[in-house]
Protein backbone atom coordinates (compact mmCIF):
# COMPACT_ATOMS: atom_id res chain seq x y z
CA UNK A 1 -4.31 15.65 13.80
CA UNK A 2 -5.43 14.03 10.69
CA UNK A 3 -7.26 16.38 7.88
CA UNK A 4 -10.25 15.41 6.16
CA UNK A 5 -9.30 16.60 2.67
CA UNK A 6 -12.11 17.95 0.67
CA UNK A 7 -12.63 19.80 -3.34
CA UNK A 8 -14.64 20.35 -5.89
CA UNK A 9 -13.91 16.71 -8.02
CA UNK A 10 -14.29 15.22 -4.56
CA UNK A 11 -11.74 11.50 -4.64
CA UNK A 12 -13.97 8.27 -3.78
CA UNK A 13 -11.12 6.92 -1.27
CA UNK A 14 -11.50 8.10 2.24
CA UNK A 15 -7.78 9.59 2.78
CA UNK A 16 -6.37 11.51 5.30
CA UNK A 17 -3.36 13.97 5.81
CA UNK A 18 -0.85 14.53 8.46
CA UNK A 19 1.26 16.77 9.46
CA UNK A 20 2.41 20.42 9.29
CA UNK A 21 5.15 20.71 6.05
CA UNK A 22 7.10 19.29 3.57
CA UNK A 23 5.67 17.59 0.09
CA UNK A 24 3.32 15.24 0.76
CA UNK A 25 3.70 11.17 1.21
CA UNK A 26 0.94 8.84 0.08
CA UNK A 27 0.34 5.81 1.83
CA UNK A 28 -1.51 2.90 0.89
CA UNK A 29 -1.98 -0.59 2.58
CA UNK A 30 -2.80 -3.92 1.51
CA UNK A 31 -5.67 -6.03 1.63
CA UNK A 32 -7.39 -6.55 4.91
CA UNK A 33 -5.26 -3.69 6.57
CA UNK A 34 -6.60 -0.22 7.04
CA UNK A 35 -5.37 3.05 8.36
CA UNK A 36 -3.73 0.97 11.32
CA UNK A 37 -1.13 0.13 9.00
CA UNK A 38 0.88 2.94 9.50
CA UNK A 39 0.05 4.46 12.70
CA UNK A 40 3.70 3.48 14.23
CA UNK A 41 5.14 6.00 11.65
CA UNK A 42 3.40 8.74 10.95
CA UNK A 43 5.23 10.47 13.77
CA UNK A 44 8.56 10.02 12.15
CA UNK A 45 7.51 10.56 9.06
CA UNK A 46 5.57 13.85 9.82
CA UNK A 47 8.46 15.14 10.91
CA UNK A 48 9.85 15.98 7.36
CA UNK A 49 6.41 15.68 5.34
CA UNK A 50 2.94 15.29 5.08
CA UNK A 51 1.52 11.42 5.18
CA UNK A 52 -1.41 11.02 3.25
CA UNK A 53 -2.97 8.12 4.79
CA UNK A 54 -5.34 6.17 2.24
CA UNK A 55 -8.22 3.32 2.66
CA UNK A 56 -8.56 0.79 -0.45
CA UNK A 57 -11.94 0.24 -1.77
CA UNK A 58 -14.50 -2.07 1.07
CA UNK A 59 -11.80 -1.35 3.09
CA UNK A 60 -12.02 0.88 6.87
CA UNK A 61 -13.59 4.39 5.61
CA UNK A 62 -13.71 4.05 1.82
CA UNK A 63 -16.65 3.15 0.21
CA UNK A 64 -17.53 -0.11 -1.30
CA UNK A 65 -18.77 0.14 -5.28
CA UNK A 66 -20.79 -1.82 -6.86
CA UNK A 67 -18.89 -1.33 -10.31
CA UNK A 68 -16.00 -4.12 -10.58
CA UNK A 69 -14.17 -2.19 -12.90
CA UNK A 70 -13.70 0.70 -10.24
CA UNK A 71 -11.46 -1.82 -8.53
CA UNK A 72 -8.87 -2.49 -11.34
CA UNK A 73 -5.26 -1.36 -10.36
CA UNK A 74 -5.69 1.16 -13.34
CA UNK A 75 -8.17 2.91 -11.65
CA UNK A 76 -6.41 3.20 -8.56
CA UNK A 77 -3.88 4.74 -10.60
CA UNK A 78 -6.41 7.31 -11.48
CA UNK A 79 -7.90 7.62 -8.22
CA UNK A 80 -4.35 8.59 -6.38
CA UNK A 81 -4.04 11.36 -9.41
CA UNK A 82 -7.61 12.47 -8.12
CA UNK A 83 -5.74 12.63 -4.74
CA UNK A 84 -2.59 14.41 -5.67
CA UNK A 85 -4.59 17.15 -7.96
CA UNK A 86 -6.79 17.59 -4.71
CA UNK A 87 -4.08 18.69 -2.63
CA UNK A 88 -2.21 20.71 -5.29
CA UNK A 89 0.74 19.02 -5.48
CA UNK A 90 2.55 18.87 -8.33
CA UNK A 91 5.23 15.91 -6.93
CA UNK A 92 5.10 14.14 -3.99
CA UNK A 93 6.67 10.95 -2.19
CA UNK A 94 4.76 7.49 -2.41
CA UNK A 95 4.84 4.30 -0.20
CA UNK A 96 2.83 1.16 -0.46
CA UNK A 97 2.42 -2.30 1.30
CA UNK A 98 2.06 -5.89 -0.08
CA UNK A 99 -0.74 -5.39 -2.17
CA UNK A 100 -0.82 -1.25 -1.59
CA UNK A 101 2.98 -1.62 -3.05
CA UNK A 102 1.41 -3.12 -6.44
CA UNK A 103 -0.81 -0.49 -6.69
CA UNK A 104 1.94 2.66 -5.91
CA UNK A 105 4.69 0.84 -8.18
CA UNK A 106 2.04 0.84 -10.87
CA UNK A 107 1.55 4.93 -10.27
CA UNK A 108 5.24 5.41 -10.49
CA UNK A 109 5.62 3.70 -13.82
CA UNK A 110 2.73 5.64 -15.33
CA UNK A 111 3.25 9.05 -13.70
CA UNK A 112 6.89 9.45 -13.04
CA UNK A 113 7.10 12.91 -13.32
CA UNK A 114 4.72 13.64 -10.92
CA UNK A 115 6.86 11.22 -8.02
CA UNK A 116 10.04 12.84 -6.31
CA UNK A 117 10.81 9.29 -4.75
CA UNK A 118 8.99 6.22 -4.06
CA UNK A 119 9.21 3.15 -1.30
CA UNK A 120 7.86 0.22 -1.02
CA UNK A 121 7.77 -3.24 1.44
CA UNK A 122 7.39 -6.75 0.71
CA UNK A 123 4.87 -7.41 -1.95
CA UNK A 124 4.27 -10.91 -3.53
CA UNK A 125 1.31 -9.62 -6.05
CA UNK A 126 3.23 -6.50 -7.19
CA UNK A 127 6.24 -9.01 -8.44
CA UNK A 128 4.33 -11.98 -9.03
CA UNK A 129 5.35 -14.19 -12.13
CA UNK A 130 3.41 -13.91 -15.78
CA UNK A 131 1.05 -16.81 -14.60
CA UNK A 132 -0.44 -14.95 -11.37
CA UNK A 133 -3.83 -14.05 -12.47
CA UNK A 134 -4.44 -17.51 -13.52
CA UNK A 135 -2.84 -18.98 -10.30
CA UNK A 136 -4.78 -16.82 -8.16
CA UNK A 137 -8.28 -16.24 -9.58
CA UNK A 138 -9.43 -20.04 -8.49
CA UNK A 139 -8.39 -19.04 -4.48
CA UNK A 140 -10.04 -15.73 -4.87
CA UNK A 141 -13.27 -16.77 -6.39
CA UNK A 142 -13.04 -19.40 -3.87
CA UNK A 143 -12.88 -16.59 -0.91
CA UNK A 144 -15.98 -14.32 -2.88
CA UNK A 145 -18.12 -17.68 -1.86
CA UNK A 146 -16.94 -17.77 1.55
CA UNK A 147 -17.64 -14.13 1.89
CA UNK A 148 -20.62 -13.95 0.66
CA UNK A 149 -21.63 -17.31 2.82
CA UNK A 150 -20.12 -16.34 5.71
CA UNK A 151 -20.01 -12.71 5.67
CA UNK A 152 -18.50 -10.97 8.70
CA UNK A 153 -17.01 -14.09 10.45
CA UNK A 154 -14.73 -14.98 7.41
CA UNK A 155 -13.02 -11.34 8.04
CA UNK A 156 -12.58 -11.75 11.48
CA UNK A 157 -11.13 -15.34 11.02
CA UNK A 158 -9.02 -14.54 7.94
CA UNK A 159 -5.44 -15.30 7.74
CA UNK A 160 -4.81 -12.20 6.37
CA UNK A 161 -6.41 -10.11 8.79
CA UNK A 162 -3.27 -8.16 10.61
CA UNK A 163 -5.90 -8.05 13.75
CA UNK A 164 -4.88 -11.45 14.63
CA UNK A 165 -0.79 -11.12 14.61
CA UNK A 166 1.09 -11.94 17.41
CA UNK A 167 3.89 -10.16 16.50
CA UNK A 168 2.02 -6.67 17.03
CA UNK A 169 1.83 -5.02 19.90
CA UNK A 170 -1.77 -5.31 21.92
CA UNK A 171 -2.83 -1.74 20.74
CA UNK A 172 -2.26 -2.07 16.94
CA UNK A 173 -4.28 -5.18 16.74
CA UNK A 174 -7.21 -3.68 18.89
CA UNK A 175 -7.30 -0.68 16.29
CA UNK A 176 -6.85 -3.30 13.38
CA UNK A 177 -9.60 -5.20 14.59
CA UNK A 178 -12.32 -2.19 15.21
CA UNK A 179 -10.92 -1.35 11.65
CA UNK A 180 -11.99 -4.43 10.71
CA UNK A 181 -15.44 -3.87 11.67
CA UNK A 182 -15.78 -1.47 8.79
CA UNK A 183 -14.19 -3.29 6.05
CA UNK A 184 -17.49 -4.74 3.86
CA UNK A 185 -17.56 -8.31 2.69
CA UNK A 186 -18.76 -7.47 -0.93
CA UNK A 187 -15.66 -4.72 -1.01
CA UNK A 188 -13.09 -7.63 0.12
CA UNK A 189 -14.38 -9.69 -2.41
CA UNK A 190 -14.11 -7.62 -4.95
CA UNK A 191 -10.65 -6.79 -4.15
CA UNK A 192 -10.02 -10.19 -4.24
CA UNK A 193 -11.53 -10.43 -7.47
CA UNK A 194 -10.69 -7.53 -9.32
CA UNK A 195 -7.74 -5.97 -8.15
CA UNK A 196 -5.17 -9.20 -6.68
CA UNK A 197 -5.16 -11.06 -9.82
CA UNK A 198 -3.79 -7.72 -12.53
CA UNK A 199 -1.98 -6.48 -9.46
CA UNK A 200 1.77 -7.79 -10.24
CA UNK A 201 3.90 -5.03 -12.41
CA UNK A 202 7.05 -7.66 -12.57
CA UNK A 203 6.82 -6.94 -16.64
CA UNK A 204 7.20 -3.79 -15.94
CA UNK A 205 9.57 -2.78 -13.51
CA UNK A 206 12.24 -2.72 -15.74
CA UNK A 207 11.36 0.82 -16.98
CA UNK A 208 11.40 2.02 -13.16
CA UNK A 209 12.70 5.91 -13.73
CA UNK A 210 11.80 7.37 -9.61
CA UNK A 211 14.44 6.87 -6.96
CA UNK A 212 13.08 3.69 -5.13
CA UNK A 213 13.37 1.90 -1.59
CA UNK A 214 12.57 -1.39 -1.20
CA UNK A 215 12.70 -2.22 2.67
CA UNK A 216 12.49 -5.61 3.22
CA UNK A 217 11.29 -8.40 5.49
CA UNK A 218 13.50 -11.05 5.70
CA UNK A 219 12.09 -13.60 7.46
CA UNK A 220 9.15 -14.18 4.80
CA UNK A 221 10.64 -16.61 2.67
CA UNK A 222 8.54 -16.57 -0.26
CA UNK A 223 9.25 -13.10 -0.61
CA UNK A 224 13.24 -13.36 -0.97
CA UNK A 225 13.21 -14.45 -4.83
CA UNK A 226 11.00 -11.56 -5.52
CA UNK A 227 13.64 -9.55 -3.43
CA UNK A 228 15.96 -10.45 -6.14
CA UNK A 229 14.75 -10.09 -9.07
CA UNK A 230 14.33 -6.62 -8.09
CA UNK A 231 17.23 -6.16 -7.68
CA UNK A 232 18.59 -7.81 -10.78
CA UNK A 233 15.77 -6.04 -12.32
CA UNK A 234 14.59 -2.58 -11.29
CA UNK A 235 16.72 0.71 -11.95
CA UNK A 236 17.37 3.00 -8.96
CA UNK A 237 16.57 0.72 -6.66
CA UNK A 238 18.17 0.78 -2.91
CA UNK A 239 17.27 -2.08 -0.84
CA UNK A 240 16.98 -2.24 2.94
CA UNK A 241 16.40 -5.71 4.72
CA UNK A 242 15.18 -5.71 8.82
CA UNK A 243 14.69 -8.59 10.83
CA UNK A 244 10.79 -8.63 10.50
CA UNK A 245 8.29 -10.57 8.29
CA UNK A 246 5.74 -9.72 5.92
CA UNK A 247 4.14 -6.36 7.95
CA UNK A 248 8.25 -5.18 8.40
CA UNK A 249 6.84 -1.07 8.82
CA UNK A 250 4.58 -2.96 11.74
CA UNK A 251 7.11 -5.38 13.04
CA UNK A 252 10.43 -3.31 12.94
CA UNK A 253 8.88 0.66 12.71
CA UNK A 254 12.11 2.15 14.15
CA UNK A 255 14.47 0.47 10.93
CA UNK A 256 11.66 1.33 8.71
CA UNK A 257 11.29 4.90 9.87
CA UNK A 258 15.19 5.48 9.58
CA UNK A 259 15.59 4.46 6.75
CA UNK A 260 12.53 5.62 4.97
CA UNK A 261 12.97 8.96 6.43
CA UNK A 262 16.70 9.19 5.19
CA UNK A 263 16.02 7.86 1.96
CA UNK A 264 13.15 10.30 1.27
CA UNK A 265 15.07 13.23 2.42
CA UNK A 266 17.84 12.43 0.01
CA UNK A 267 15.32 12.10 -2.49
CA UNK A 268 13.85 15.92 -1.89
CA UNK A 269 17.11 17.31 -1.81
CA UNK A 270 17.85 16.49 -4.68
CA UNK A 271 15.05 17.28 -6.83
CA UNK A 272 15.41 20.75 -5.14
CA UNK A 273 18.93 21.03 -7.07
């Protein structure tokens, strides 16, 4: 049963936490998913620690600001340290997907001490080249117009919008689709504006310092020469491949949950030494 996680410097992003024990695990999605995202593994993953399930900005629960500059990745970063400081934890596991991953790579490589491991799925903005804000803005201005056109249809027709796989079983779409129903127009737009095109940390990742997963998708092809520079390119990183596209926690959750679950087991043992 999910808690509703409350304090006195309350955090803007609706987040939840599962579970009984162990350090806690914060989980963040990408754009157009929601809560949905990880609902095949909290179970697993609940069985060693405590998920902290979180909702970007216009996105399911989470409120939508009016104030662009609450939806640059730094703030993020600032709003998961609202989030950790919340809960009292002093370290605690991290996991993000596609975009989500931009955002919890970025929280690693600015507060490693407080991060006892970190994983992470396929995630074209987070290692996008040096000319992504430039190569995206034009698309995601583009969508703002739709959205603000269209509204309500463009989200339930987007490409994007996990609702619509076929590769997900009939109840996961059903949830992402009512979850779709709350994500706002203006707050999708915004994300698209704000947050996608300063999203990539490929400058960065070189100075990676936290244990880190990277489980793979294979079958998206534009993802594989992101895979590896990685791996030419990030320190401590272990990499995992399934046979399962861009949504692999979605498409394969048993190899995700192993290996996830192993890897951040080995990761609290040994800060415990």
């Amino acid at each position: 049963m999910a808690l509703q996680v409350q304090s006195a410097d309350k955090p803007l992003l609706h987040h939840e936490v599962h579970g009984q024990g162990g350090p806690f695990l914060l989980l963040v999605h990408g754009m157009l998913s929601s809560r949905v995202q990880w609902m095949p593994n909290l179970t697993a993953l609940s069985s060693f620690c405590r998920p902290v399930v979180v909702e970007l900005f216009g996105h399911g629960r989470s409120p939508t600001p009016e104030d662009p500059a609450l939806y640059a990745p730094s703030r993020y970063v600032s709003e998961f340290e609202r989030i950790r400081l919340a809960l009292g934890a002093e370290r605690w596991l991290i996991c993000g997907q596609s975009l989500g991953a931009a955002l919890t790579l970025r929280y690693a490589l600015e507060h490693p001490g407080h991060v006892i491991g970190q994983a992470f799925t396929n995630s074209n903005s987070a290692l996008a080249e040096d000319d992504w804000a430039e190569r995206v803005r034009p698309a995601m201005e583009a969508q703002a117009r739709r959205l603000e056109a269209e509204g309500r249809r463009l989200l339930d027709e987007h490409p994007l919008n996990p609702g619509r796989s076929r590769r997900l079983p009939a109840e996961i779409r059903a949830a992402f689709m009512a979850d779709c129903a709350l994500h706002t127009p203006h707050g999708i737009a915004y994300t698209g504006l704000y947050t996608v095109p300063q999203s990539s940390v490929r400058s960065r990742i070189a100075g990676n310092t936290v244990p880190t997963m990277l489980v793979v998708g294979e079958r998206e092809e534009r993802f594989a020469a992101h895979r590896r520079f990685a791996e030419r390119t990030m320190p401590r990183l272990e990499v995992v491949g399934l046979d399962a596209g861009h949504a692999v926690n979605l498409e394969e959750p048993g190899g995700f949950n192993t290996a996830v679950t192993m890897f951040f087991a080995g990761c609290v043992r040994d800060s415990e030494q």
